[in-house]
Protein backbone atom coordinates (compact mmCIF):
# COMPACT_ATOMS: atom_id res chain seq x y z
CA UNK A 1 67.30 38.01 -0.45
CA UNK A 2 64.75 38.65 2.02
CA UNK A 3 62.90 36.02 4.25
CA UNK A 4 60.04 35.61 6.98
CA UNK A 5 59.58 33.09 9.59
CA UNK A 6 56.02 33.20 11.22
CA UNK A 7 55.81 31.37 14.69
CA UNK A 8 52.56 30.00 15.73
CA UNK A 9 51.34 29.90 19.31
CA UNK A 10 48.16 28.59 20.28
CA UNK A 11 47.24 29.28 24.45
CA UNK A 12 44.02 27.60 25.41
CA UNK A 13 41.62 27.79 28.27
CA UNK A 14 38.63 26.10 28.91
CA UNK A 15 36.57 28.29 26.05
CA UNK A 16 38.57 30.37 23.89
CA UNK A 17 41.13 30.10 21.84
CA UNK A 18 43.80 32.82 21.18
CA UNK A 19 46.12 32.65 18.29
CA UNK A 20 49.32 35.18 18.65
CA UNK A 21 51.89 34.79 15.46
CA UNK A 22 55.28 36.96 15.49
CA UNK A 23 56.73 37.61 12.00
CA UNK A 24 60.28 38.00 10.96
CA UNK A 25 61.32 39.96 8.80
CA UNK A 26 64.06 41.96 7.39
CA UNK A 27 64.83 45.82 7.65
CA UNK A 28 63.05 48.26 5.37
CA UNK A 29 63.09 51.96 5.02
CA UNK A 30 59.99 53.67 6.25
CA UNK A 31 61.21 56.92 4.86
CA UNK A 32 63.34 57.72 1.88
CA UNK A 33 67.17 58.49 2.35
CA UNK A 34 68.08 62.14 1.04
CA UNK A 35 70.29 61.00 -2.18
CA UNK A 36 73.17 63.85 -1.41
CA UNK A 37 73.60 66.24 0.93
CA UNK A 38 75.99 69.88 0.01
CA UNK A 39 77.70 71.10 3.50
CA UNK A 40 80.17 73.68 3.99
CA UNK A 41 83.45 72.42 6.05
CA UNK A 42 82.47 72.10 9.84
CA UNK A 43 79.15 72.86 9.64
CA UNK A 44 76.91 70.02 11.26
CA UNK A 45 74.12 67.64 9.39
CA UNK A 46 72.00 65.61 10.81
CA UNK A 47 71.42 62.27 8.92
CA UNK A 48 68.75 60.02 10.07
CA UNK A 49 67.14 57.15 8.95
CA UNK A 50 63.43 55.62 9.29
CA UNK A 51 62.74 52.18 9.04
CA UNK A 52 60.83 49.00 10.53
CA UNK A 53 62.00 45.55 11.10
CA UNK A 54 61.13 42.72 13.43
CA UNK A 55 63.72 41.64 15.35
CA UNK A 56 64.06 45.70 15.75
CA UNK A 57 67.91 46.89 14.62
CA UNK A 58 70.04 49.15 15.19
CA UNK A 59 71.22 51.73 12.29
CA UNK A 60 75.10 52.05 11.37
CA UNK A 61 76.32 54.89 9.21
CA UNK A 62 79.48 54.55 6.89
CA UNK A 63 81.86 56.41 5.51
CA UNK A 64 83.83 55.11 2.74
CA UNK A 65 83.00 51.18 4.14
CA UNK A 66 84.33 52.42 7.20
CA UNK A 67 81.91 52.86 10.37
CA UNK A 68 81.82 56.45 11.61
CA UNK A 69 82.14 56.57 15.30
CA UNK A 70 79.67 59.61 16.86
């Protein structure tokens, strides 16, 4: 279930008013994820993993639930 929060700040000086607004909101991929990948035993991959969010994140890759430490 995704969901935004917009803050509203209004800063005023003696003839303008500036309106700033910061949005929440949840992680989404700005690339898609490769579906499979075929290696051969101790060869390398790189995996990677493009997305936006506001607060920014941090990616965590799995393996079999279980967080693989790099």
């Amino acid at each position: 279930e995704a969901t935004s929060v917009a803050d509203l700040c209004i800063y005023s000086n003696q003839q303008q008013h500036d309106i700033i607004m910061s949005m929440e909101y949840e992680p989404r991929l700005t690339e898609p994820l490769k579906a499979s990948y075929i290696i051969r035993e101790g060869q390398p991959v790189k995996l990677s993993c493009r997305f936006d969010a506001n607060p920014r994140g941090d990616v965590q890759w799995l393996k079999d639930g279980i967080p693989i430490d790099f």
